[in-house]
Protein backbone atom coordinates (compact mmCIF):
# COMPACT_ATOMS: atom_id res chain seq x y z
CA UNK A 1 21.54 93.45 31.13
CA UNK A 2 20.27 95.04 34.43
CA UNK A 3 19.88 93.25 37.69
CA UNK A 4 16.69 91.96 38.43
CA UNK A 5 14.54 93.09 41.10
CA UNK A 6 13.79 90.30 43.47
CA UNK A 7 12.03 92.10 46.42
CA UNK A 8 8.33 92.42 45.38
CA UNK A 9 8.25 96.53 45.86
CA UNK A 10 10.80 96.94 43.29
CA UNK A 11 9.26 94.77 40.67
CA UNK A 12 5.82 96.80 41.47
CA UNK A 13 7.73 99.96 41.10
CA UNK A 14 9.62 98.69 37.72
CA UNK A 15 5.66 97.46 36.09
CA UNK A 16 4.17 101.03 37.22
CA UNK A 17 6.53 103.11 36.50
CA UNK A 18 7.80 101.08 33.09
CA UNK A 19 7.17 102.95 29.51
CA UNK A 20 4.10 102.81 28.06
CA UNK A 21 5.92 100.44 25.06
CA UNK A 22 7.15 97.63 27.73
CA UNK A 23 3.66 98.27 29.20
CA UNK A 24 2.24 97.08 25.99
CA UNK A 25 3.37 93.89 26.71
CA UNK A 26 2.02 93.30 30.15
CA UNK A 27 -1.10 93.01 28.81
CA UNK A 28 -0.11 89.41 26.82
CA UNK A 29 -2.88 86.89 27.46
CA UNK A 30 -2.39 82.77 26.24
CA UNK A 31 -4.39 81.67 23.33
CA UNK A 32 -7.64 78.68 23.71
CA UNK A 33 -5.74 75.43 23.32
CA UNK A 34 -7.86 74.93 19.82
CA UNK A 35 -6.01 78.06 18.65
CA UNK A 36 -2.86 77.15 20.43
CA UNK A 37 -2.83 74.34 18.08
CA UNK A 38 -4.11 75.94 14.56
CA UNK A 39 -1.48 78.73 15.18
CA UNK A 40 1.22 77.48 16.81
CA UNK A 41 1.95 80.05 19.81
CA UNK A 42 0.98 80.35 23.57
CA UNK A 43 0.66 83.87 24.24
CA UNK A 44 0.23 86.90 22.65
CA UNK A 45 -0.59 90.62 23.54
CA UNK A 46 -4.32 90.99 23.21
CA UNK A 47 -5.55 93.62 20.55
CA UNK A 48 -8.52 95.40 20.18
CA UNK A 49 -11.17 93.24 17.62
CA UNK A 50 -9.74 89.75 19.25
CA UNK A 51 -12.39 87.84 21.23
CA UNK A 52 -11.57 86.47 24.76
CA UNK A 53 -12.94 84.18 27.44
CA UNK A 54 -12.64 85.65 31.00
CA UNK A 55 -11.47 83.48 33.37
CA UNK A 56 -11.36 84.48 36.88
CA UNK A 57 -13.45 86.99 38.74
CA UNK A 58 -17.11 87.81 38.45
CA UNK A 59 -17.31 87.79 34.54
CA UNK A 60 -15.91 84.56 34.75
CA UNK A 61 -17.02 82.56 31.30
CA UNK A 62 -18.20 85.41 29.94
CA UNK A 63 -16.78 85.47 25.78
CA UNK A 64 -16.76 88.38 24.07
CA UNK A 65 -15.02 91.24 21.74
CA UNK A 66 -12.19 93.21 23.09
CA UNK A 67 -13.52 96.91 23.01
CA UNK A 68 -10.93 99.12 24.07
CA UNK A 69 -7.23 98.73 25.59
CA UNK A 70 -5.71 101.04 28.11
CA UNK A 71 -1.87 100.52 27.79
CA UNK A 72 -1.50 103.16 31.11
CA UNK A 73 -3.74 101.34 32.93
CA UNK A 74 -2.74 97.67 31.51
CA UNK A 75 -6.64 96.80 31.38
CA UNK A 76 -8.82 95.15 28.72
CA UNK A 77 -12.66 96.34 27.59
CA UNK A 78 -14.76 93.45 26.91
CA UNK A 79 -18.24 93.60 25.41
CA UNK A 80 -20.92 92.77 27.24
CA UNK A 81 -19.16 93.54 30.60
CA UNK A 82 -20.14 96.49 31.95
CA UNK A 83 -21.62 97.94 35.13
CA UNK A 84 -24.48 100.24 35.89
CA UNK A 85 -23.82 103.53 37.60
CA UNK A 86 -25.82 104.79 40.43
CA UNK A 87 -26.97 107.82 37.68
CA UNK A 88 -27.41 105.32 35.36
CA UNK A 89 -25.04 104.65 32.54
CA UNK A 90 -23.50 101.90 32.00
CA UNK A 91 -19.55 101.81 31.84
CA UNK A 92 -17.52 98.41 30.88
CA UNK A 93 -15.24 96.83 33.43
CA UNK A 94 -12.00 96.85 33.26
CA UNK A 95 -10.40 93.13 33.24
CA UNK A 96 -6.57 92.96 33.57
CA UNK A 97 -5.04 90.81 30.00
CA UNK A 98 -3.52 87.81 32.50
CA UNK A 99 -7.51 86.63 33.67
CA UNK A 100 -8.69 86.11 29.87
CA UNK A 101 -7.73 84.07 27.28
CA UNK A 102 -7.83 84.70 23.17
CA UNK A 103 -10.18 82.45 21.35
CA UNK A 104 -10.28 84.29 18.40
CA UNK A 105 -7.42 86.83 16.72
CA UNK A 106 -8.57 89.41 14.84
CA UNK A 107 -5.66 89.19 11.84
CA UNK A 108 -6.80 91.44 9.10
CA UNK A 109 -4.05 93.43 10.48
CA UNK A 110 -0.99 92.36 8.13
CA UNK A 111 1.85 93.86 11.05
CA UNK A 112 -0.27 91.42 13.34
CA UNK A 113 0.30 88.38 11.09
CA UNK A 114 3.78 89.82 10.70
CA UNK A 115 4.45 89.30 14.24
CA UNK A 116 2.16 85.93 14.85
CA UNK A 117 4.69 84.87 12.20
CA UNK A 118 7.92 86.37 14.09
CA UNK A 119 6.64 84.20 17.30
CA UNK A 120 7.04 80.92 14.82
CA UNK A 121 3.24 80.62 14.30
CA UNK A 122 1.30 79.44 11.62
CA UNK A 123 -0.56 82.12 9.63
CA UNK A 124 -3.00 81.31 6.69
């Protein structure tokens, strides 16, 4: 194992210029504590089809569908959060994964229970 990083350039450095497959899991979000229960897990990387509470900034309490992922950019797509454009159009916001949290998983994904199960949560 590598030495870790402690001055705070280097660890920037390491999350921007990581692989896009380690950047997968920067964008890991903790689960409602209703769902933390039911499942058994705290956190897991958010997926496109899960809904998710934001929690900080100016969509905070806003619930909705996850739309779209950018791995390279490590930002979420909610629905419902977007922002008009001065020509118009409307274009969704992107959130980073650590301000929201999962209320609902979107499992019809058998690799996804696969992994839930992996974790040691409880999958019906």
């Amino acid at each position: 194992m590598g030495q870790v990083a402690s001055q705070p350039r280097k660890v920037r450095k390491r999350m921007f210029n990581a692989p896009l497959h380690i950047r997968r899991k920067f964008l890991t979000a903790p689960l409602a504590p209703t769902l933390r229960k039911e499942i058994g897990i705290k956190h897991l990387p958010v997926r496109k089809g899960d809904t998710v509470l934001i929690m900080r900034g100016e969509f905070a309490g806003h619930e909705g569908k996850v739309v779209r992922i950018s791995v390279k950019k490590a930002r979420i797509y909610v629905e419902g959060v977007t922002r008009r454009k001065v020509d118009g159009t409307e274009i969704f916001v992107p959130i980073h994964a650590s301000k929201v949290m999962i209320t609902k998983l979107d499992l019809s994904d058998e690799k996804r229970k696969e992994i839930v199960r992996r974790k040691g949560g409880r999958v019906k």
